[in-house]
C-alpha atoms as a PDB file:
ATOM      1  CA  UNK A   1      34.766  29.049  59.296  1.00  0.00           C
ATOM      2  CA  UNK A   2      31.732  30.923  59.546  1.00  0.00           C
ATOM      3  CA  UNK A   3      33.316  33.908  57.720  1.00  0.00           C
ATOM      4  CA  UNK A   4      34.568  31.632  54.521  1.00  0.00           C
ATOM      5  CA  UNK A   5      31.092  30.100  54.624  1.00  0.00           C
ATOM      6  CA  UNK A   6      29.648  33.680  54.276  1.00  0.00           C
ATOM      7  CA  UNK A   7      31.924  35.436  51.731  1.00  0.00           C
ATOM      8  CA  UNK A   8      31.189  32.035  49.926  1.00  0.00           C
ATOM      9  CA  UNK A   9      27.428  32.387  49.579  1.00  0.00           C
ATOM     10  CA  UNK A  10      27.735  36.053  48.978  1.00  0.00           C
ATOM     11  CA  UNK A  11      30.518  35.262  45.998  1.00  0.00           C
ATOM     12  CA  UNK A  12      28.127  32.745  44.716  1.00  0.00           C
ATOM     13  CA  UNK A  13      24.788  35.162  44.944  1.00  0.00           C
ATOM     14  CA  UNK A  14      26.620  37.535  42.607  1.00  0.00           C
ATOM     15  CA  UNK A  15      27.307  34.851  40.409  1.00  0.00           C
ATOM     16  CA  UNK A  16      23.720  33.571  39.701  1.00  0.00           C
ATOM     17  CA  UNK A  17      22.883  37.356  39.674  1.00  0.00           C
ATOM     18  CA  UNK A  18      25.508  38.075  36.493  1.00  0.00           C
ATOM     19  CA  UNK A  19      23.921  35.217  34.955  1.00  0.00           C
ATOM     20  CA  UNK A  20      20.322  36.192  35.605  1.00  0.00           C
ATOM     21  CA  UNK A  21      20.462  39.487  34.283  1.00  0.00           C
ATOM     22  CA  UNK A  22      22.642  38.307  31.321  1.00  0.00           C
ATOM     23  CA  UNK A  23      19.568  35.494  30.260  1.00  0.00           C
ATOM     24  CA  UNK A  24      17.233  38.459  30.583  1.00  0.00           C
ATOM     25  CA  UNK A  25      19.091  40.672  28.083  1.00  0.00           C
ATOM     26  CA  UNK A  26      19.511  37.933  25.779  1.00  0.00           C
ATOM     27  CA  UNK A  27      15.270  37.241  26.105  1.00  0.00           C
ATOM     28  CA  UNK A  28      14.852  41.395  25.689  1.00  0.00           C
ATOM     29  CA  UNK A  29      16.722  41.286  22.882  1.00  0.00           C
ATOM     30  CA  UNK A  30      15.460  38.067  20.956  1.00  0.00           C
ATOM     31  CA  UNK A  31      11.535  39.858  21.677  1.00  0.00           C
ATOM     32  CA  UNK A  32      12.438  42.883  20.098  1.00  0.00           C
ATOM     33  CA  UNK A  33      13.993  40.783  16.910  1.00  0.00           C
ATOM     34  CA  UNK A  34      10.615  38.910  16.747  1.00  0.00           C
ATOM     35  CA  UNK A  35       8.371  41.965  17.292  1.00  0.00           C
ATOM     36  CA  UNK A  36      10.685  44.029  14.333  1.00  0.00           C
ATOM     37  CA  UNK A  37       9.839  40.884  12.409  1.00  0.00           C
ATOM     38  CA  UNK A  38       6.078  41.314  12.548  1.00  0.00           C
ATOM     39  CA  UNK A  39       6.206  44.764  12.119  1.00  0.00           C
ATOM     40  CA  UNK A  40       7.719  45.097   9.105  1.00  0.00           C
ATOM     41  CA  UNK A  41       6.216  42.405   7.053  1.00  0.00           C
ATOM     42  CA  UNK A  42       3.420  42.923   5.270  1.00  0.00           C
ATOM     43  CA  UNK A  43       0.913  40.360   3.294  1.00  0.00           C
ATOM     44  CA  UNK A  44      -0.007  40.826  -0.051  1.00  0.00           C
ATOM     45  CA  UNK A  45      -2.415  43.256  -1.116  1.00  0.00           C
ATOM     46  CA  UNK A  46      -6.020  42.477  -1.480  1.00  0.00           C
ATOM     47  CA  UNK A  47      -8.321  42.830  -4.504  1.00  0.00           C
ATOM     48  CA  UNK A  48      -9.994  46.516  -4.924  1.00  0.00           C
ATOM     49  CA  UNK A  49     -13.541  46.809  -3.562  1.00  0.00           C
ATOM     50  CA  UNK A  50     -16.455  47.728  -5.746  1.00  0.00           C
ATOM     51  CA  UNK A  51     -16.805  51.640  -6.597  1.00  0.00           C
ATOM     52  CA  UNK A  52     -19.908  53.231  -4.769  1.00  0.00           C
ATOM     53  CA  UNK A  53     -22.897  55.216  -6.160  1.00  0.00           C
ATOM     54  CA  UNK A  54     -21.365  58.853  -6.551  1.00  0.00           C
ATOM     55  CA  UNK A  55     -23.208  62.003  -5.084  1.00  0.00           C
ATOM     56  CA  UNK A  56     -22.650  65.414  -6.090  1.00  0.00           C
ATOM     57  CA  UNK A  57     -19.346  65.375  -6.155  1.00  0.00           C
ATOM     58  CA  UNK A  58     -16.715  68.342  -6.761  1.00  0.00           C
ATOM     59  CA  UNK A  59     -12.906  67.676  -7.344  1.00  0.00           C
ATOM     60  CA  UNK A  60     -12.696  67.254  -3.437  1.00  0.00           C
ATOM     61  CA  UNK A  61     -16.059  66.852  -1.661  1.00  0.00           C
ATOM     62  CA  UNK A  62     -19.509  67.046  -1.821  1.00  0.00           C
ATOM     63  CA  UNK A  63     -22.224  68.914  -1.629  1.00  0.00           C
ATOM     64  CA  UNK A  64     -25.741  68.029  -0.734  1.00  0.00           C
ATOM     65  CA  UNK A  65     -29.200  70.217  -1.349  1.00  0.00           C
ATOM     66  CA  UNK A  66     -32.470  69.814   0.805  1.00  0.00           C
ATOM     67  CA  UNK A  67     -35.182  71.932   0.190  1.00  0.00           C
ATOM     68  CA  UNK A  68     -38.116  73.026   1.813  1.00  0.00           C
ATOM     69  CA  UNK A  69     -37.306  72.233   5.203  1.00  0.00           C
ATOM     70  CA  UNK A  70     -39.496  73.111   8.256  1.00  0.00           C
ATOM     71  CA  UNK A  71     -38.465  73.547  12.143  1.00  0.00           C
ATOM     72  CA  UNK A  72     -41.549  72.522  13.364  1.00  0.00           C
ATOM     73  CA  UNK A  73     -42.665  72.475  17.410  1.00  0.00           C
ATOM     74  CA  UNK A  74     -41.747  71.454  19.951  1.00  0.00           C
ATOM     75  CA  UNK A  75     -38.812  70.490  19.048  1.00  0.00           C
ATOM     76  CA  UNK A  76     -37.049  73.139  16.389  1.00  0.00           C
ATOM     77  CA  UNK A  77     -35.183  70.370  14.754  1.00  0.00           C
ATOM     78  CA  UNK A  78     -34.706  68.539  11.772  1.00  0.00           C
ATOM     79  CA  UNK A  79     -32.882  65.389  10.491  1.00  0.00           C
ATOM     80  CA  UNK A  80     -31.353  65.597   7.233  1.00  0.00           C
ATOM     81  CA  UNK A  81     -29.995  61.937   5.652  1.00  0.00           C
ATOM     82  CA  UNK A  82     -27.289  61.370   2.964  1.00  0.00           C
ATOM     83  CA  UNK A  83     -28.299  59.952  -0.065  1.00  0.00           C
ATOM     84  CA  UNK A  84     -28.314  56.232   0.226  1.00  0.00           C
ATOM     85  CA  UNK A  85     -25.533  55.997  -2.322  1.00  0.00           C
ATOM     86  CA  UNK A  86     -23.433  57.685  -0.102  1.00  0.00           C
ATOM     87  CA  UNK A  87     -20.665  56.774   2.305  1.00  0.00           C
ATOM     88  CA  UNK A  88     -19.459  58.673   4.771  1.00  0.00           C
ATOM     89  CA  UNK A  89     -15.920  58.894   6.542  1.00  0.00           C
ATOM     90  CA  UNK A  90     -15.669  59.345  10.554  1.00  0.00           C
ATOM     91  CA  UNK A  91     -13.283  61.971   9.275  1.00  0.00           C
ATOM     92  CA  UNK A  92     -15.098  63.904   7.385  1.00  0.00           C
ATOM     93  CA  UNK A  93     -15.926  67.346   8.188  1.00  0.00           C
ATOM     94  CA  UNK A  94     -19.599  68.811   7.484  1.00  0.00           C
ATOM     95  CA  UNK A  95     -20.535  72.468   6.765  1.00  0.00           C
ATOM     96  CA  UNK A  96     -24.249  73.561   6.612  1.00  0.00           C
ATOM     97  CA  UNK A  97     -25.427  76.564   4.580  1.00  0.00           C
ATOM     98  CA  UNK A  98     -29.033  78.676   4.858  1.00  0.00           C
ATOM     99  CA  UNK A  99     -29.950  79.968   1.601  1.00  0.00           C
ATOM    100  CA  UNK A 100     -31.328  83.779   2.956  1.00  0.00           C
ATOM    101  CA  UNK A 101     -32.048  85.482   0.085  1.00  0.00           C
ATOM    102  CA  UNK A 102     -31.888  86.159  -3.705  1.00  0.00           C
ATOM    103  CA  UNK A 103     -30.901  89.231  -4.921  1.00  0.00           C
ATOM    104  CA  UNK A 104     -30.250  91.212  -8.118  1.00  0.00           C
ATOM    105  CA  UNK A 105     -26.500  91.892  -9.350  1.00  0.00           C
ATOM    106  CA  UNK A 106     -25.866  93.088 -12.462  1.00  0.00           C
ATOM    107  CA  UNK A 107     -29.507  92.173 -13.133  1.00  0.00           C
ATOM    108  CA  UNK A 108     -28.656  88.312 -11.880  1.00  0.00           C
ATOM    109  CA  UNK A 109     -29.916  86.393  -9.653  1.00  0.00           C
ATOM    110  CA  UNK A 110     -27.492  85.843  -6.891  1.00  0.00           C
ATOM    111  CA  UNK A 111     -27.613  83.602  -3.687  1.00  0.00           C
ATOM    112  CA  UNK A 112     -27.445  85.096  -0.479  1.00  0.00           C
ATOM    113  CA  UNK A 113     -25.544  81.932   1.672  1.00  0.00           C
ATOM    114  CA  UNK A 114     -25.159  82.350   5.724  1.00  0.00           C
ATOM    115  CA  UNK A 115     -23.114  79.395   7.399  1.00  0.00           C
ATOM    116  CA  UNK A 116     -24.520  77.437  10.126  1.00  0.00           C
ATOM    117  CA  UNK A 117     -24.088  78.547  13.361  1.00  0.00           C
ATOM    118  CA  UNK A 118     -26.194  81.458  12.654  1.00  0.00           C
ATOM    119  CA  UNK A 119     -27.197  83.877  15.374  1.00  0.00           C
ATOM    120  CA  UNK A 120     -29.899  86.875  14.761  1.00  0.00           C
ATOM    121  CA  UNK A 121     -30.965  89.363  17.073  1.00  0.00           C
ATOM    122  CA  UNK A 122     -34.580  89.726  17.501  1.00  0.00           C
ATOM    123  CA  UNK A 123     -36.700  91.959  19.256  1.00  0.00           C
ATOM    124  CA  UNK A 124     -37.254  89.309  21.766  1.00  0.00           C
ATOM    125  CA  UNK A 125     -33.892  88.005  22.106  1.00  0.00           C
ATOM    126  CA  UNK A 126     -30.664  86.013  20.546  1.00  0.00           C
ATOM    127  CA  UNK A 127     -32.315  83.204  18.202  1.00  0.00           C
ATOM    128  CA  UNK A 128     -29.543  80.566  16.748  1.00  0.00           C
ATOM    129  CA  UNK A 129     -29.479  78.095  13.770  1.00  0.00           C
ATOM    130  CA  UNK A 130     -27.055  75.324  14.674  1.00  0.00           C
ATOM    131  CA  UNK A 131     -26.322  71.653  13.428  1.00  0.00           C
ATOM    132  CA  UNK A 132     -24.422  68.789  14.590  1.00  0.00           C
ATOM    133  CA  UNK A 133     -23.677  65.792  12.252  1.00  0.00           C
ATOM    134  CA  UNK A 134     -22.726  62.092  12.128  1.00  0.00           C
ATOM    135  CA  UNK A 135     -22.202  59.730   9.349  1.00  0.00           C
ATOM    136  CA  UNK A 136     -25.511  59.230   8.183  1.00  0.00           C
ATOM    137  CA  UNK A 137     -27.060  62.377   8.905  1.00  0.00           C
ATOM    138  CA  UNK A 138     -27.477  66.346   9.831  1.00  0.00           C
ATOM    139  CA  UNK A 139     -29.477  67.408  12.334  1.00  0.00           C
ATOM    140  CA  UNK A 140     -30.477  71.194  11.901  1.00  0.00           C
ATOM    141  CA  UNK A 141     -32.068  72.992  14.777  1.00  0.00           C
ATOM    142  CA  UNK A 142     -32.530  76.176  16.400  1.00  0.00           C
ATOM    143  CA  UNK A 143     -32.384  77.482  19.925  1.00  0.00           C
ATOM    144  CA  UNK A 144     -33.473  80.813  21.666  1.00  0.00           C
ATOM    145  CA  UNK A 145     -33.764  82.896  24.858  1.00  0.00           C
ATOM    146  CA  UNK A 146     -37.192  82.535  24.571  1.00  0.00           C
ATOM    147  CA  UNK A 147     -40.087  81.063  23.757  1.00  0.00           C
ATOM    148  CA  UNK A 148     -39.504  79.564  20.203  1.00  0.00           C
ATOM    149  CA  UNK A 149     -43.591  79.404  19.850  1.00  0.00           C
ATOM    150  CA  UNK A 150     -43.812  83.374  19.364  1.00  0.00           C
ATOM    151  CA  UNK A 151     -41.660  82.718  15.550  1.00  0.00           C
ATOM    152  CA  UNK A 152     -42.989  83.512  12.801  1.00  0.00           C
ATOM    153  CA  UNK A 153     -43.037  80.985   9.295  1.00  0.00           C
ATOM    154  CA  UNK A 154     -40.321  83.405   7.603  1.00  0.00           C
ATOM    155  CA  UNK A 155     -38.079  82.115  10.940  1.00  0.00           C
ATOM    156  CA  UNK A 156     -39.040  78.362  10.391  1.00  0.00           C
ATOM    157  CA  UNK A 157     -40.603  76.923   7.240  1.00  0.00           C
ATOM    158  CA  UNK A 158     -39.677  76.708   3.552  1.00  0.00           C
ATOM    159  CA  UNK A 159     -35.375  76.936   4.474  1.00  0.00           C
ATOM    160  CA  UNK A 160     -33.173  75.550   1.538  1.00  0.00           C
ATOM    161  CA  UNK A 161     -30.397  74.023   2.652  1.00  0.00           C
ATOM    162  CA  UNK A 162     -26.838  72.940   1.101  1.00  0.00           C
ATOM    163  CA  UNK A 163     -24.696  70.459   3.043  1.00  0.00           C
ATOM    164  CA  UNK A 164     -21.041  70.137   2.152  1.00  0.00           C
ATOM    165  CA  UNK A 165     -19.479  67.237   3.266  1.00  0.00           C
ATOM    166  CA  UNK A 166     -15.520  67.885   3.331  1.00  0.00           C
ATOM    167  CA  UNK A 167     -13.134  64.955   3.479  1.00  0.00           C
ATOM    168  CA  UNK A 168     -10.324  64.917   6.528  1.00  0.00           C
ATOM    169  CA  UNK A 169      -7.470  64.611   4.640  1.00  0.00           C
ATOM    170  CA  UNK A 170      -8.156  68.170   2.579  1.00  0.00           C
ATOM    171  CA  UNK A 171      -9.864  69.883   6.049  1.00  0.00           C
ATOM    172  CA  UNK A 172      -6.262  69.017   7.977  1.00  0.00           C
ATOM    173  CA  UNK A 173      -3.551  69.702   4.942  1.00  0.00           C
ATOM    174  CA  UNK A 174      -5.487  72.732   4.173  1.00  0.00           C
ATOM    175  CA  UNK A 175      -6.076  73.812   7.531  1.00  0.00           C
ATOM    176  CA  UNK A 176      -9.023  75.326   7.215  1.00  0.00           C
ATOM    177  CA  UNK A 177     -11.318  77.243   9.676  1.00  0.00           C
ATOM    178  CA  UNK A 178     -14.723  77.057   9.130  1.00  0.00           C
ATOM    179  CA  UNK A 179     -16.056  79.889  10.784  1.00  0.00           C
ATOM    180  CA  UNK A 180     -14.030  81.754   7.769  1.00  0.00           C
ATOM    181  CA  UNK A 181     -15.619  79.817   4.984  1.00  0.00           C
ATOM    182  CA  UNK A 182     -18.663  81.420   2.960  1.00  0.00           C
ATOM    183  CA  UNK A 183     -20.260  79.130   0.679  1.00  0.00           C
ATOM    184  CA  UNK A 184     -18.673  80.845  -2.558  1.00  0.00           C
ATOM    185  CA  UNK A 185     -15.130  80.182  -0.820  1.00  0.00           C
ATOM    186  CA  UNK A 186     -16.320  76.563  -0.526  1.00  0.00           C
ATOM    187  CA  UNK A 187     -17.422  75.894  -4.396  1.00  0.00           C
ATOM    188  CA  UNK A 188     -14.208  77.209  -5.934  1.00  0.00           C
ATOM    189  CA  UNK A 189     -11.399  75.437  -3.291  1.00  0.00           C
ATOM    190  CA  UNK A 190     -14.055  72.294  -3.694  1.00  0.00           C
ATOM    191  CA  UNK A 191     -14.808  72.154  -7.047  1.00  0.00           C
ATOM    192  CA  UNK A 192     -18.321  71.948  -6.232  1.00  0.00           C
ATOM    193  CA  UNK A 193     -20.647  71.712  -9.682  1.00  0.00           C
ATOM    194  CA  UNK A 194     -22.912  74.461 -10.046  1.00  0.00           C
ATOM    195  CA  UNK A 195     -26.605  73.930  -8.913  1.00  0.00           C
ATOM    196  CA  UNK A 196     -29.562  75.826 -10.070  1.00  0.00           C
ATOM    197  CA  UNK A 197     -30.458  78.726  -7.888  1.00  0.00           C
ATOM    198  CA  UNK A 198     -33.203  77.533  -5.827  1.00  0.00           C
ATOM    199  CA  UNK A 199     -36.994  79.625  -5.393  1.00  0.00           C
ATOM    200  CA  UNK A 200     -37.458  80.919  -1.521  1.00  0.00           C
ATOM    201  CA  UNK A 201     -41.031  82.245  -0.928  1.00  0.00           C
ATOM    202  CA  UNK A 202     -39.996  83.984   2.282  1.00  0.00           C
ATOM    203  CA  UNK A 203     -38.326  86.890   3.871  1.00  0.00           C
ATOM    204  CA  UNK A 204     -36.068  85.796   6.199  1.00  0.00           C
ATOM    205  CA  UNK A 205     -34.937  88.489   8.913  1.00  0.00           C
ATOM    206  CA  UNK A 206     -31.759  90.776   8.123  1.00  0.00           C
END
């Protein structure tokens, strides 16, 4: 009796097992209708927003020029703002340019531009230009191996500078590397208008 009892309870576990599991497929199934629901509909499209102030803008990005910027002690930096008319993307992609010289081709003017990282030798040791950037802002400063008091004004004062702010979508399709990009290479892939070559009163170091 014993034995019927048990094969009983053990026929009738399987039972409310089956029906279990077959309650929970149907409640899988009827979450992933509802969820495939959601996703795919979509409410109707909202009015456009108001077009912003414009900066210098190229076909494709932007290019921003600061001039007669100082590293001053102690710290060796500087903080240079968009325009107030401008707004930034967290995707978008800054490049800095030093202006280092002007020379004479063909008997016209021609920038000299050197990309940001810079590093020079000196007699006293490595000296770097860097930057880092956020949406509002550049911040340009320099570093060394040694005492950044012993520089001279042709290493710190009177730099122009030209920011070029490049979009995410055209950095990633174009896959571009910027260590690679001179500021020439910039302009024409760009668009970037032409500015007036700038006055520098210094020599900077070769």
């Amino acid at each position: 009796m014993d034995y019927i009892l048990a094969w009983f309870l053990v026929l009738r576990g399987k039972q409310i097992f089956k029906t279990m599991k077959t309650i929970l497929n149907l409640w899988i199934f009827a979450m992933i209708a509802v969820l495939s629901s959601c996703i795919s509909e979509t409410g109707p499209v909202g009015p456009q927003g108001p077009q912003g102030e414009q900066g210098l803008q190229g076909e494709s990005g932007y290019v921003f020029e600061y001039e007669d910027v100082d590293f001053t002690a102690p710290e060796y930096e500087v903080f240079l703002p968009f325009p107030d008319d401008f707004e930034s993307l967290n995707s978008d992609v800054a490049l800095v340019y030093l202006l280092w010289d002007v020379v004479k081709v063909d008997d016209v003017d021609t920038e000299v531009w050197r990309q940001v990282p810079q590093n020079i030798i000196t007699n006293e040791g490595l000296l770097q230009y860097n930057f880092d950037f956020s949406m509002l802002d550049v911040r340009l400063f320099m570093d060394a191996e040694f005492n950044m008091d012993l520089l001279a004004a042709n290493d710190t004062d009177d730099w122009v500078v030209r920011v070029v702010i490049v979009p995410g979508d055209f950095w990633n399709s174009a896959r571009l590397s910027s260590s690679e990009l001179s500021y020439s290479d910039v302009k024409e892939m760009l668009g970037l208008p032409d500015l007036a070559t700038p006055n520098i009163g210094l020599d900077r170091r070769k």
